[in-house]
C-alpha atoms as a PDB file:
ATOM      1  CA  UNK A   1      -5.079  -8.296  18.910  1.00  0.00           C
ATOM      2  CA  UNK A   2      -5.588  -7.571  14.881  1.00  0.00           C
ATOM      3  CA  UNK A   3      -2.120  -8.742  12.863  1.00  0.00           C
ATOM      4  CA  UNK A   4      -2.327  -6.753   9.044  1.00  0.00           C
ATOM      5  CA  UNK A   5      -0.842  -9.027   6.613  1.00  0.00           C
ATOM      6  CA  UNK A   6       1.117  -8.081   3.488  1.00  0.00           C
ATOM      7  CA  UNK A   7      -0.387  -9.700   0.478  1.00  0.00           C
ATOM      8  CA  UNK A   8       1.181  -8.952  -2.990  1.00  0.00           C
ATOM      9  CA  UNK A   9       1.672 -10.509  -6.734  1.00  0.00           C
ATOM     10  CA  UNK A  10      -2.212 -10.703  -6.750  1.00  0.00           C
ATOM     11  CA  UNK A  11      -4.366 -10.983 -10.022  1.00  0.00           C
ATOM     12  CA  UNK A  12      -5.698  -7.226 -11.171  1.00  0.00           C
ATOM     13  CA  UNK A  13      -8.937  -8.946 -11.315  1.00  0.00           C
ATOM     14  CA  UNK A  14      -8.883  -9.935  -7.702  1.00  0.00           C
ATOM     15  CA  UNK A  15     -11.618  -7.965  -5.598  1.00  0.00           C
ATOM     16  CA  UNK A  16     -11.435  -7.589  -2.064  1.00  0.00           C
ATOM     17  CA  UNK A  17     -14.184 -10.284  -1.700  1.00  0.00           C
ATOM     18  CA  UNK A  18     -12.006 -12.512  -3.361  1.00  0.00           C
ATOM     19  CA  UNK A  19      -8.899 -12.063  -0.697  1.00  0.00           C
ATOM     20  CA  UNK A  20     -11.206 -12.215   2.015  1.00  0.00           C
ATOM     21  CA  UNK A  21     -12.652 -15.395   1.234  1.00  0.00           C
ATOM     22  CA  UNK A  22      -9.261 -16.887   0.577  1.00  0.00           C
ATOM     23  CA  UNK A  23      -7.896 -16.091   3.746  1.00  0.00           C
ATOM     24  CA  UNK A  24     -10.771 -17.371   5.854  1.00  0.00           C
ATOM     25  CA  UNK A  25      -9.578 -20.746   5.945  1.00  0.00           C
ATOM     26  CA  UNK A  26      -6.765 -19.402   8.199  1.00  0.00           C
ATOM     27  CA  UNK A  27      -9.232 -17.690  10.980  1.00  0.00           C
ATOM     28  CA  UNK A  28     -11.641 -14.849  11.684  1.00  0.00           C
ATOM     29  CA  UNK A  29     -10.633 -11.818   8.715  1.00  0.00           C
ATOM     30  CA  UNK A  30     -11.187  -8.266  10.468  1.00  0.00           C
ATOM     31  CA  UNK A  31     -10.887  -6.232   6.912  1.00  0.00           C
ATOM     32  CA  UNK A  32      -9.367  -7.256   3.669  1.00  0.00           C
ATOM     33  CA  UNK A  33      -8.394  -4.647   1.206  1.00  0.00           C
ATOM     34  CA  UNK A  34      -7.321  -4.379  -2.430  1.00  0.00           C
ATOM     35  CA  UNK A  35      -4.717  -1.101  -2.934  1.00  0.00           C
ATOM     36  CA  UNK A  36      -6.006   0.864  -6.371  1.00  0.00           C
ATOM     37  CA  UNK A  37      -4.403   3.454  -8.078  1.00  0.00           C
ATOM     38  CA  UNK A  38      -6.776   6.498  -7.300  1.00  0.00           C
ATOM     39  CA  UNK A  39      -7.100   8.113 -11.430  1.00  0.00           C
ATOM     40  CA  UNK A  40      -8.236   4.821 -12.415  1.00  0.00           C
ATOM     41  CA  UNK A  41      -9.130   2.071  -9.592  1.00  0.00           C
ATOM     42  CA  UNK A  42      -7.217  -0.341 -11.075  1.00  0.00           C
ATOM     43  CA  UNK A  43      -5.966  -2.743  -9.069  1.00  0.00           C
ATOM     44  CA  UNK A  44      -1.831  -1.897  -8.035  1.00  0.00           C
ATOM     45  CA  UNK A  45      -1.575  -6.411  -7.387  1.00  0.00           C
ATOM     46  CA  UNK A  46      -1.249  -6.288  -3.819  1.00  0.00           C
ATOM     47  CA  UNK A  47      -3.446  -5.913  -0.791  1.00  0.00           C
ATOM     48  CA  UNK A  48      -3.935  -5.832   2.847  1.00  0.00           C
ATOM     49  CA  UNK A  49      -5.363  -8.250   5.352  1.00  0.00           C
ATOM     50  CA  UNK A  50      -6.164  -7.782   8.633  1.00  0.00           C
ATOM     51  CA  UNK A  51      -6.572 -10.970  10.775  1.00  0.00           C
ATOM     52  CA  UNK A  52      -8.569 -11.103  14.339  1.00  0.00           C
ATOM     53  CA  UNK A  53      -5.540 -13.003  15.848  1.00  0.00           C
ATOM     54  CA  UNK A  54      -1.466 -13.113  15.769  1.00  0.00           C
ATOM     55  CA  UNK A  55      -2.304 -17.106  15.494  1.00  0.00           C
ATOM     56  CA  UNK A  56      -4.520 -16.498  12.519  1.00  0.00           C
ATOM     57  CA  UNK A  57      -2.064 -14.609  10.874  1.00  0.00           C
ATOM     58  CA  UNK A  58       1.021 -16.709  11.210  1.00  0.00           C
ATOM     59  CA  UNK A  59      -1.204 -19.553   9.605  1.00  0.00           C
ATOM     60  CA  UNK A  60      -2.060 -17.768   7.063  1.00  0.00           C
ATOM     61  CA  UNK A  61       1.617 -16.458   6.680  1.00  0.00           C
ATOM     62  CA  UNK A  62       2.502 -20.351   6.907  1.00  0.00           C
ATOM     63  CA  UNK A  63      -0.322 -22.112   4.873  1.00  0.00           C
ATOM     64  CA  UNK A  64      -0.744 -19.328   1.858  1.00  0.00           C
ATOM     65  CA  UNK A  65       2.678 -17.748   0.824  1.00  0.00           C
ATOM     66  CA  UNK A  66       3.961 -18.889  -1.742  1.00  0.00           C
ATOM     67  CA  UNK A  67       1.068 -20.787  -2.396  1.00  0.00           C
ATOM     68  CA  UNK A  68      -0.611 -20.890  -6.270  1.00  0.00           C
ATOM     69  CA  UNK A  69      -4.054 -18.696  -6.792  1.00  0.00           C
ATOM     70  CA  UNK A  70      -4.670 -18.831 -10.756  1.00  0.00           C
ATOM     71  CA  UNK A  71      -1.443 -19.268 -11.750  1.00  0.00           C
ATOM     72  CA  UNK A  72       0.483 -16.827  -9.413  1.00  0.00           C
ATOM     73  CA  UNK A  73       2.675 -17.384  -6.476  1.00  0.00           C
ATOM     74  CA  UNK A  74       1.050 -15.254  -3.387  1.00  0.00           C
ATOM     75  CA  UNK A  75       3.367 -13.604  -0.946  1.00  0.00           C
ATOM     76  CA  UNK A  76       1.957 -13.052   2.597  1.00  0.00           C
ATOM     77  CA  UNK A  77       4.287 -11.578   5.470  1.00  0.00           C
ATOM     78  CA  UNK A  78       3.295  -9.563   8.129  1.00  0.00           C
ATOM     79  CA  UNK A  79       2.882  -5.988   7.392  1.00  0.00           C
ATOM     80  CA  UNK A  80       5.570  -3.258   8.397  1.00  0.00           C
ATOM     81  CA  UNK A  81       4.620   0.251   8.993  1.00  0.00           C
ATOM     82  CA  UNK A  82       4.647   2.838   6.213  1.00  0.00           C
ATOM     83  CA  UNK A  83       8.268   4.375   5.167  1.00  0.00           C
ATOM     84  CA  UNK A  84       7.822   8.388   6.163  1.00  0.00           C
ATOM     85  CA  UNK A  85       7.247  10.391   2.720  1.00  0.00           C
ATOM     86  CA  UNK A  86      10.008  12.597   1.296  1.00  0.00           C
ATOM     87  CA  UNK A  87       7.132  14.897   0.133  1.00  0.00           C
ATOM     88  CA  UNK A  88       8.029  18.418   0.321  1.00  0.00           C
ATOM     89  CA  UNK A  89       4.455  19.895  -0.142  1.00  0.00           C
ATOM     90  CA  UNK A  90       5.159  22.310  -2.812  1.00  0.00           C
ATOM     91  CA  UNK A  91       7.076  24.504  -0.130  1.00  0.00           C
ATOM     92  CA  UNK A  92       8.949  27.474  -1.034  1.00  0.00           C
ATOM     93  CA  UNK A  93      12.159  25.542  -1.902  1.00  0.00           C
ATOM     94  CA  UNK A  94      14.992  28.219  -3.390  1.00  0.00           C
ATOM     95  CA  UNK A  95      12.911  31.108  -2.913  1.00  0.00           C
ATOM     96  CA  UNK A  96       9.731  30.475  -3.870  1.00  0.00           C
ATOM     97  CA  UNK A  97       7.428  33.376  -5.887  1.00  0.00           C
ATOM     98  CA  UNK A  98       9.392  36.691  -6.667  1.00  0.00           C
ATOM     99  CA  UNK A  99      12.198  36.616  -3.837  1.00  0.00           C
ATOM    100  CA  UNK A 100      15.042  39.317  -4.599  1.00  0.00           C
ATOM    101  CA  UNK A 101      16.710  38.166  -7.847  1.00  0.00           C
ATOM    102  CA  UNK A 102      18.964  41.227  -7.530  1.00  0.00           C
ATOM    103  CA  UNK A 103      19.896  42.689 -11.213  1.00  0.00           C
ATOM    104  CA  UNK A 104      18.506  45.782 -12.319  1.00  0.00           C
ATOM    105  CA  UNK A 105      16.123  48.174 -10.859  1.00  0.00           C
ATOM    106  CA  UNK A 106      14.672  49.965 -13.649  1.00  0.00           C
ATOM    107  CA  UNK A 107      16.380  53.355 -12.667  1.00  0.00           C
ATOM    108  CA  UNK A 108      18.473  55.103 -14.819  1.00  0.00           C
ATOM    109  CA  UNK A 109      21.257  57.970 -13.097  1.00  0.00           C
END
C-alpha cells in the first residue's frame, strides 16, 4: 500500500525531479510533488512524496529527516490528512444583496 510523506524546508529551486531522485535511495517512489503557489508557480518549500511501500517510507522517514540537502535540514514525516477549510464560499452571510434594511419607504402621508 502507497505511504505519502511530508517533506518540507526544501530549496525554492528544488523541482519535483529533484525530490524524486533523492528519495529513491529509500525504495520504489509512486509520485513526488513540489506544492506552488498557483499566481506565480513558485515553489511554497515543501512537497509531497508518495512511496510504493509503508517500509519504504519509514526508511525514508528514518534515513532523510533531518538530514542536510544544500545547506538545509529536510523534514520528512508521514503525511496527515488535510484540516477541513473554514471557507464560507461567499455565502449570503448577514443578509446578503438588498435584504430589508427597514428605514424609510419613500412615502410621504
Amino acid at each position: 500500500m502507497n505511504k505519502k510523506l511530508y517533506v518540507g524546508n526544501l530549496l525554492y529551486e528544488t523541482t519535483d525531479e529533484d525530490l524524486k531522485q533523492t528519495f529513491s535511495a529509500a525504495g520504489n517512489v509512486v509520485s513526488a510533488t513540489i506544492i506552488r503557489y498557483r499566481d506565480t508557480g513558485r515553489s511554497k518549500g515543501f512537497g509531497f512524496v508518495e512511496m510504493e511501500t509503508e517500509e519504504a517510507a519509514q526508511k525514508a522517514i528514518d534515513t532523510l529527516n533531518g538530514q542536510d540537502s544544500k545547506g538545509r535540514r529536510l523534514v520528512v514525516s508521514e503525511a496527515r490528512p488535510p484540516k477541513p477549510r473554514n471557507d464560507f464560499g461567499g455565502g449570503q452571510r448577514g443578509g446578503g444583496y438588498g435584504g430589508d434594511q427597514g428605514g424609510d419607504t419613500g412615502t410621504q402621508g
